[in-house]
C-alpha atoms as a PDB file:
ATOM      1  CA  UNK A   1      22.134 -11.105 -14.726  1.00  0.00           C
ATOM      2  CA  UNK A   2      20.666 -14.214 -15.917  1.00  0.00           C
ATOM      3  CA  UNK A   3      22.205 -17.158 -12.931  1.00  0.00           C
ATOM      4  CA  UNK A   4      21.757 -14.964 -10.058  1.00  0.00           C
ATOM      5  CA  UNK A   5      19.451 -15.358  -7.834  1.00  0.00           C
ATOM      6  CA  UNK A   6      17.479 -11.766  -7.882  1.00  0.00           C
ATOM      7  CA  UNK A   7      14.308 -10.048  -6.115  1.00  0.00           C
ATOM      8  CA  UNK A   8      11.249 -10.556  -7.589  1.00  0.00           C
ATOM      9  CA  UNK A   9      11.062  -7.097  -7.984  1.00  0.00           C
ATOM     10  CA  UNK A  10      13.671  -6.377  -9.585  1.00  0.00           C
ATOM     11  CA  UNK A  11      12.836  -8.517 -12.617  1.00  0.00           C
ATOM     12  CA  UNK A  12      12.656  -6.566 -15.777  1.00  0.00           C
ATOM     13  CA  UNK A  13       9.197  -6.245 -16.769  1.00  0.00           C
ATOM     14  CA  UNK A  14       8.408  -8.939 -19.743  1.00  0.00           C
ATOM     15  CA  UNK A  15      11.247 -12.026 -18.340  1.00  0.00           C
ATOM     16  CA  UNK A  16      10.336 -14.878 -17.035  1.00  0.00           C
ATOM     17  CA  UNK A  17      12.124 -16.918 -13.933  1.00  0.00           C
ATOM     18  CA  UNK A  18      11.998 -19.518 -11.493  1.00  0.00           C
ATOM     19  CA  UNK A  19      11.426 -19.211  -7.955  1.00  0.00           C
ATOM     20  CA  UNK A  20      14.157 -20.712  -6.332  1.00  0.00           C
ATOM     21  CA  UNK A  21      13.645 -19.247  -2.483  1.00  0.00           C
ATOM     22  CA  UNK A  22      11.090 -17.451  -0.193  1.00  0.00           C
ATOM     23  CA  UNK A  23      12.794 -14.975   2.449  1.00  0.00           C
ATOM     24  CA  UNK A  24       9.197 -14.228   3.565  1.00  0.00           C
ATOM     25  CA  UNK A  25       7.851 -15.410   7.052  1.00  0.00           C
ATOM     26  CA  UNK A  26       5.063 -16.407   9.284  1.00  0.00           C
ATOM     27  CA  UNK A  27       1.275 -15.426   7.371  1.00  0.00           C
ATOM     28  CA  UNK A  28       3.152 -13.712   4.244  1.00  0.00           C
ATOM     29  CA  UNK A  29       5.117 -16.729   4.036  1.00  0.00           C
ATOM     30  CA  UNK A  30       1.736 -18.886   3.985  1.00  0.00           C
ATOM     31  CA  UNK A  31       0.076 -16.671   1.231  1.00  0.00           C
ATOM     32  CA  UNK A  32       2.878 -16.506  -0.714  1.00  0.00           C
ATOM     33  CA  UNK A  33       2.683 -20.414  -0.860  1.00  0.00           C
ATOM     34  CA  UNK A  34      -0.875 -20.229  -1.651  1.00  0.00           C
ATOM     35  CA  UNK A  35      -0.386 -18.366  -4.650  1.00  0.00           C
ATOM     36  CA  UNK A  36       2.293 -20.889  -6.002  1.00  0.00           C
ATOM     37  CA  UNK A  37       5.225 -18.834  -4.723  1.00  0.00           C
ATOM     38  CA  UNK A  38       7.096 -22.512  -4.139  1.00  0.00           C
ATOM     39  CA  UNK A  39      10.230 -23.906  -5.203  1.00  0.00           C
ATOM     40  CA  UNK A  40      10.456 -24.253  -9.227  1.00  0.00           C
ATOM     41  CA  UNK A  41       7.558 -22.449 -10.372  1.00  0.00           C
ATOM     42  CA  UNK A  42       7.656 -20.190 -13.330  1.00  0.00           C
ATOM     43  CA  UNK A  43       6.995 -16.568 -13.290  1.00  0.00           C
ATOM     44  CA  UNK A  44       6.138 -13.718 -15.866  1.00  0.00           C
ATOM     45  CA  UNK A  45       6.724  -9.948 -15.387  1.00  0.00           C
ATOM     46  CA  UNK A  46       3.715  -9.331 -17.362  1.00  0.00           C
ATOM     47  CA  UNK A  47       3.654  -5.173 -16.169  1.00  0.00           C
ATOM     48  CA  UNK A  48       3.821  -2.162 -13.214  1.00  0.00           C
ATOM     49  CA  UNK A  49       1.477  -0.113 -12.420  1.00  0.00           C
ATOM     50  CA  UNK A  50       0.925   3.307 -13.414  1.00  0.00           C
ATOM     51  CA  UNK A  51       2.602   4.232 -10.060  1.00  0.00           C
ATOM     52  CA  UNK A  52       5.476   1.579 -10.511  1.00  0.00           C
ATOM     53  CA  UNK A  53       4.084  -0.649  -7.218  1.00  0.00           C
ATOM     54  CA  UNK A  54       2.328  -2.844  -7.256  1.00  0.00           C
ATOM     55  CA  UNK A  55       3.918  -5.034 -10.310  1.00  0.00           C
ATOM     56  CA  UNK A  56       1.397  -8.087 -12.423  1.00  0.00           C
ATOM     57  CA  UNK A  57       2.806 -11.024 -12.402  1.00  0.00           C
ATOM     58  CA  UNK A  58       1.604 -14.788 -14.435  1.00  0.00           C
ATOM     59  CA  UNK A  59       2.072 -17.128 -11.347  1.00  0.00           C
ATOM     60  CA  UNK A  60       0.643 -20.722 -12.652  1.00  0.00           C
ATOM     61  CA  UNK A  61      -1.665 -19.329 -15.173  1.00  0.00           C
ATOM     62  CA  UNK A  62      -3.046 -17.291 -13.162  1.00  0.00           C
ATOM     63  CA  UNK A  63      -2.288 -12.854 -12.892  1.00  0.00           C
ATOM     64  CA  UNK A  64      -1.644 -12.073  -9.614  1.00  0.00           C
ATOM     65  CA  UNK A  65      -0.456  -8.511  -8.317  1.00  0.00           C
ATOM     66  CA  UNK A  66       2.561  -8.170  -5.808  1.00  0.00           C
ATOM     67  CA  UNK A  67       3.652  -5.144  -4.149  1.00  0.00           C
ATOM     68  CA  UNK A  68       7.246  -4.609  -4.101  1.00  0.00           C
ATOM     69  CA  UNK A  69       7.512  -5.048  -0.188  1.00  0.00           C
ATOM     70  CA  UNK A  70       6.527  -8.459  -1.237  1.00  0.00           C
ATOM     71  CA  UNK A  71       7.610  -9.678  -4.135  1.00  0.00           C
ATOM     72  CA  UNK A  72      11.447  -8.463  -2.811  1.00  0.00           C
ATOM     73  CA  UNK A  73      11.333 -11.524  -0.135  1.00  0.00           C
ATOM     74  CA  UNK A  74      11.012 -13.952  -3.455  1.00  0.00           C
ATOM     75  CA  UNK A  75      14.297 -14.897  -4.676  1.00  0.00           C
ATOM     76  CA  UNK A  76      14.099 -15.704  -8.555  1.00  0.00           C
ATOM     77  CA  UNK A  77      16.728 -17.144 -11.311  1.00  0.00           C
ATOM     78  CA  UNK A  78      15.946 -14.958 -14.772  1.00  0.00           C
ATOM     79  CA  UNK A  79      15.397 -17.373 -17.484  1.00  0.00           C
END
């Protein structure tokens, strides 16, 4: 899989990636940004929730939780 551009959510718990496009619009598109969601960063699938939604993630140092309706409109490259 490694080279395709993937969902967010779909990346296995544990890889890393790059973001490499945001399918998100309008205010989710904005807060997405805020959280470093932007071209080139560097992502961890640190682990899911008991429930499997939402998923932690290491966004810039920093643990931040996405739900899956979310994270799916962030297209990553696995590294």
């Amino acid at each position: 899989m490694k080279g395709n551009l993937i969902p967010l959510d779909k990346l296995p718990i544990g890889s890393q990636c790059i973001v490499e496009k945001l399918l998100a619009e309008g205010i989710i598109r904005r807060r997405m940004m805020d959280l470093g969601l932007i071209n080139g960063t560097l992502i961890k699938s640190l682990m899911k929730s008991p429930s499997g939604d939402p998923i932690a993630y290491e966004i810039r140092g920093t643990k931040i939780a996405l739900r899956s309706e979310e994270a799916s409109k962030v297209l990553v490259m696995q590294i």
